[in-house]
Protein backbone atom coordinates (compact mmCIF):
# COMPACT_ATOMS: atom_id res chain seq x y z
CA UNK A 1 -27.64 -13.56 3.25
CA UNK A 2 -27.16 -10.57 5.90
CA UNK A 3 -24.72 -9.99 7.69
CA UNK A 4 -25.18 -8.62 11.48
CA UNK A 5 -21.44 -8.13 11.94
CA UNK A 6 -20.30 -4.89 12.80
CA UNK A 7 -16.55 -5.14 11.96
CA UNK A 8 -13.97 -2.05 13.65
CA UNK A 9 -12.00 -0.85 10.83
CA UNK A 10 -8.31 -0.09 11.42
CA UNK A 11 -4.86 0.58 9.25
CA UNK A 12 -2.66 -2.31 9.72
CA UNK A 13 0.95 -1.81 11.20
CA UNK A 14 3.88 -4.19 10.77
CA UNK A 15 2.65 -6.45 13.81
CA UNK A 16 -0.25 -7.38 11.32
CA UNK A 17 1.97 -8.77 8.43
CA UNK A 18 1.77 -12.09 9.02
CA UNK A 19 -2.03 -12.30 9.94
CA UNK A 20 -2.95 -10.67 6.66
CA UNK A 21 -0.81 -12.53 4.70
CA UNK A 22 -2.58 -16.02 6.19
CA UNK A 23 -6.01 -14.32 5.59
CA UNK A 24 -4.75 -13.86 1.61
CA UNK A 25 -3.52 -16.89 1.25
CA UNK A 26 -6.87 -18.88 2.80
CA UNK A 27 -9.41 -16.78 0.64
CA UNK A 28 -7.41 -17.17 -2.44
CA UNK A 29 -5.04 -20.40 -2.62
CA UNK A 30 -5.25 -23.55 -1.97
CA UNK A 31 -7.94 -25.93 -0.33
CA UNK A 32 -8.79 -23.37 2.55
CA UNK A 33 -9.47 -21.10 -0.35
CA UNK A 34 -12.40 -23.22 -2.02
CA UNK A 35 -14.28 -23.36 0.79
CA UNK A 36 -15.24 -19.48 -0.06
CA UNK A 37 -16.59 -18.31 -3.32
CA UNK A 38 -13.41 -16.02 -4.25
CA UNK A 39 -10.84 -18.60 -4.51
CA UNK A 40 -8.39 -18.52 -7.44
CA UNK A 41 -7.31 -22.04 -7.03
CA UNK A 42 -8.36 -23.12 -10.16
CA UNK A 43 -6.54 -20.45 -12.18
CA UNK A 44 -3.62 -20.19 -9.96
CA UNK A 45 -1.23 -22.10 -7.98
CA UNK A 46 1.49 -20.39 -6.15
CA UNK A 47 1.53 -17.63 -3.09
CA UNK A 48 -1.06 -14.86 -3.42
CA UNK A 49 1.27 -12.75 -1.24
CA UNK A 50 4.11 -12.85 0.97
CA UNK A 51 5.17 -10.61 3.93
CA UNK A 52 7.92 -8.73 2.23
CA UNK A 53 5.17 -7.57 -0.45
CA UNK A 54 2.44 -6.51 2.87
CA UNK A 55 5.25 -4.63 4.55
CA UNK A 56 6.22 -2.41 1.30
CA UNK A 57 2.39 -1.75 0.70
CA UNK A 58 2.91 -0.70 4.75
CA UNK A 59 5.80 1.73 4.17
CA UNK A 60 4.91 3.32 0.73
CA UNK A 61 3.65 6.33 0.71
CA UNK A 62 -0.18 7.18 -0.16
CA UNK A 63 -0.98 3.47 0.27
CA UNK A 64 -3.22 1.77 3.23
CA UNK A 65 -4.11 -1.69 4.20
CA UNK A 66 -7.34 -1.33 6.08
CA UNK A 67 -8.59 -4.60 8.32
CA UNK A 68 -11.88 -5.89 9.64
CA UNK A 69 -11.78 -7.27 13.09
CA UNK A 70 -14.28 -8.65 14.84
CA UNK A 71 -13.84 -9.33 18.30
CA UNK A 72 -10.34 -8.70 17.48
CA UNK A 73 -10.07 -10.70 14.89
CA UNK A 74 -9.08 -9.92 11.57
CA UNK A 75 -11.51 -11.64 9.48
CA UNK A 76 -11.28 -9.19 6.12
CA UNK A 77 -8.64 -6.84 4.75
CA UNK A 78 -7.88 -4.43 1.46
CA UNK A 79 -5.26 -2.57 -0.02
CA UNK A 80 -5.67 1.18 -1.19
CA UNK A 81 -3.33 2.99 -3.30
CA UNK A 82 -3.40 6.68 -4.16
CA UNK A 83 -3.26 8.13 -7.90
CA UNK A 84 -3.83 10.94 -7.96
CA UNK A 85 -7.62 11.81 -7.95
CA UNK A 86 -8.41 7.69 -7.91
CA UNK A 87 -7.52 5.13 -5.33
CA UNK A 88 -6.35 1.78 -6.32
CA UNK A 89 -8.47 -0.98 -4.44
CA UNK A 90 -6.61 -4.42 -4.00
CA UNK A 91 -5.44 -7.77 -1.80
CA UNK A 92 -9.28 -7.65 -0.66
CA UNK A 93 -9.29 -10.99 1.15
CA UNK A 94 -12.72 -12.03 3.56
CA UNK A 95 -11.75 -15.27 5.86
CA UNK A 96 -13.52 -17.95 3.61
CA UNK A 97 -15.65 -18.75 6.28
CA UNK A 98 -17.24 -15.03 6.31
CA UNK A 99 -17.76 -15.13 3.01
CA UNK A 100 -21.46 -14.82 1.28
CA UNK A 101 -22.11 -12.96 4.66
CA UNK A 102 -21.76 -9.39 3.73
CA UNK A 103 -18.56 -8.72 5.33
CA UNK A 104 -17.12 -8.01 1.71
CA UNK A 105 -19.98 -5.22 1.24
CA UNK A 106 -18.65 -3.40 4.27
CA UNK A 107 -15.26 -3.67 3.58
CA UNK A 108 -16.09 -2.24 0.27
CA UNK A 109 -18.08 0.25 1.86
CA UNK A 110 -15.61 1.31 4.31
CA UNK A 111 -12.60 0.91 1.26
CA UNK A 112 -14.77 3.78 -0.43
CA UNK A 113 -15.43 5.97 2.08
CA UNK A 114 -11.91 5.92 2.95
CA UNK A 115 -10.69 6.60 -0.36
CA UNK A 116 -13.57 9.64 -0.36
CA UNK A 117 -13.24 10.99 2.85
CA UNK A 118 -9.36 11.19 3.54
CA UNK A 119 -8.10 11.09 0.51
CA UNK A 120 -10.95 12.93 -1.71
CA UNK A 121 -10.66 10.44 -4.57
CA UNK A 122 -13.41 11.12 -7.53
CA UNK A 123 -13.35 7.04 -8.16
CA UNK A 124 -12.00 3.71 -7.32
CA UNK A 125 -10.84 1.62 -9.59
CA UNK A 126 -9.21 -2.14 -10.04
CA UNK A 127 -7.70 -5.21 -12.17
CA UNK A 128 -10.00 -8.14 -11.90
CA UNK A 129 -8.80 -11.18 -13.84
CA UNK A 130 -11.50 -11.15 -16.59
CA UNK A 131 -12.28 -14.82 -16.16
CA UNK A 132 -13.65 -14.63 -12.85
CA UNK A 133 -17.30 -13.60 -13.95
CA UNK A 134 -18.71 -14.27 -11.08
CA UNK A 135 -16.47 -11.45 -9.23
CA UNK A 136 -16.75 -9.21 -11.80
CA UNK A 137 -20.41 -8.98 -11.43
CA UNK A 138 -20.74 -8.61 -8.00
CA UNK A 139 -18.47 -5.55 -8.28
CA UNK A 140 -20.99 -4.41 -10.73
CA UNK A 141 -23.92 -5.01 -8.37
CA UNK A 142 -21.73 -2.22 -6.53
CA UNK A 143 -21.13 0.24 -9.13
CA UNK A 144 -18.43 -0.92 -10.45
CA UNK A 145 -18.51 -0.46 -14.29
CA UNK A 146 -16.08 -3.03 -17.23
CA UNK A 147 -13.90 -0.68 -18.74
CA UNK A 148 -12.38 -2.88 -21.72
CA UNK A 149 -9.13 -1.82 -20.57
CA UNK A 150 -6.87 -5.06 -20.26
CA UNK A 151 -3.71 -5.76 -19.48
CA UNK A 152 -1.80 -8.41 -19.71
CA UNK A 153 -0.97 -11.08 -16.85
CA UNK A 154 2.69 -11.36 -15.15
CA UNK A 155 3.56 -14.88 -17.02
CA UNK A 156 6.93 -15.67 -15.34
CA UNK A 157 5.58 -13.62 -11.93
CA UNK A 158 5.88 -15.22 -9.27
CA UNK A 159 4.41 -12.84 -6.90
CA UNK A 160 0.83 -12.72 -9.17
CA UNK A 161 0.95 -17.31 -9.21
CA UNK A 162 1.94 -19.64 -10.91
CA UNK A 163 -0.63 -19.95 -13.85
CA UNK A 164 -3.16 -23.33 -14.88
CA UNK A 165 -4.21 -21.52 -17.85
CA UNK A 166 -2.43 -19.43 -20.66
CA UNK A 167 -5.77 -16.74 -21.18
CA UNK A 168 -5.29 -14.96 -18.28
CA UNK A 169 -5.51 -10.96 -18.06
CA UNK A 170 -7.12 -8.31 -16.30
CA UNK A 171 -9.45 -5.87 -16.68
CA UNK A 172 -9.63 -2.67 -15.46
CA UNK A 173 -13.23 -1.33 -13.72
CA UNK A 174 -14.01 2.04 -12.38
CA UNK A 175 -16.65 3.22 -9.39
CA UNK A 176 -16.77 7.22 -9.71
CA UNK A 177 -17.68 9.06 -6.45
CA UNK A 178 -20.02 11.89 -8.04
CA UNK A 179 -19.67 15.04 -5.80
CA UNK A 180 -16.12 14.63 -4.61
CA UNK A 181 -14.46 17.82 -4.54
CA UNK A 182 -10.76 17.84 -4.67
C-alpha cells in the first residue's frame, strides 16, 4: 500500500508531551494498539511511556523528538539521540490507523536525513526486541542490518513494561550512511 500523505515534519516542544505520549501508548499497548501491526501487547503490558520520560528526551542535550502532522495532526513521531558519529533512533510510534500506509517509511526517511544532514551521523542504529520478526525485517527491507549484539531486557523496569514472557531482549541493528563526512 502507498501512501499519498505528505506529512510536515517538526521538533516537538513541551506543549506536545501529552499528544505523543497518547500516540505511544495507542501504537504499542493495549487494544488501540492491535489494531496496527506494531503493537507489543502480546509481549508487554504496562505504559510504553509517560510524560516525565518525553519531557527529559525534550531537555537533554543532542536528543530530538521529530513529529508527523498532517493537517495538524500528529499522526507519527521518533526519538533521535546523538553518539557521537551515530544517532540513536527510538519511541517511533505511527497512529495505528496510519499504519501499513507508508507513513512509517517517511518518518524513517525524514529520521535519517535528520540524523545525516544536521547532525552528520555515519549510521543509525537501534534495540529491537528480537522477537518481533516481523519488525525486524521491515527495518531490513530499509537497510537496516542484525548485528548479534543483544542486550538484556529491564526485568523489574517499569518504564520498558511489564513483561508476558521471560525471553525477552534486544538486538542491536545498524543503517550506515556511506559518504557522510564528519
Amino acid at each position: 500500500m502507498t501512501s499519498d500523505i505528505a506529512p510536515v515534519f517538526r521538533a516537538a516542544v513541551a506543549a506536545d508531551i501529552a499528544a505523543i505520549v497518547a500516540l505511544v501508548e495507542s501504537a504499542y499497548r493495549g487494544e488501540a494498539g492491535r489494531r496496527g501491526w506494531t503493537t507489543e501487547s502480546d509481549l508487554l503490558d504496562g505504559r510504553r511511556t509517560d510524560a516525565e520520560s518525553v519531557a527529559e528526551l525534550l531537555g537533554s542535550p543532542d536528543s530530538a523528538v521529530l513529529l508527523a502532522l498532517v493537517d495538524d495532526t500528529m499522526l507519527a513521531c521518533c526519538h533521535l539521540q546523538r553518539h557521537g558519529d551515530s544517532a540513536y533512533f527510538g519511541m517511533f510510534a505511527v497512529d495505528p490507523a496510519r499504519q501499513g500506509g507508508g507513513l512509517g517509511r517517511q518518518v524513517l526517511a525524514e529520521a535519517e536525513r535528520f540524523a545525516r544532514e544536521a547532525w552528520r551521523c555515519r549510521a543509525m542504529h537501534m534495540k529491537v526486541i528480537d522477537l518481533r520478526s516481523e519488525l525486524i525485517a521491515w527495518y531490513e527491507r530499509r537497510g537496516y542490518r542484525r548485528t548479534g549484539d543483544y542486550s538484556p531486557f529491564p526485568y523489574g523496569d517499569e518504564r520498558f513494561g511489564i513483561p508476558r514472557r521471560d525471553d525477552l531482549r534486544f538486538e542491536r541493528m545498524v543503517k550506515d550512511f556511506p559518504g557522510v563526512l564528519a
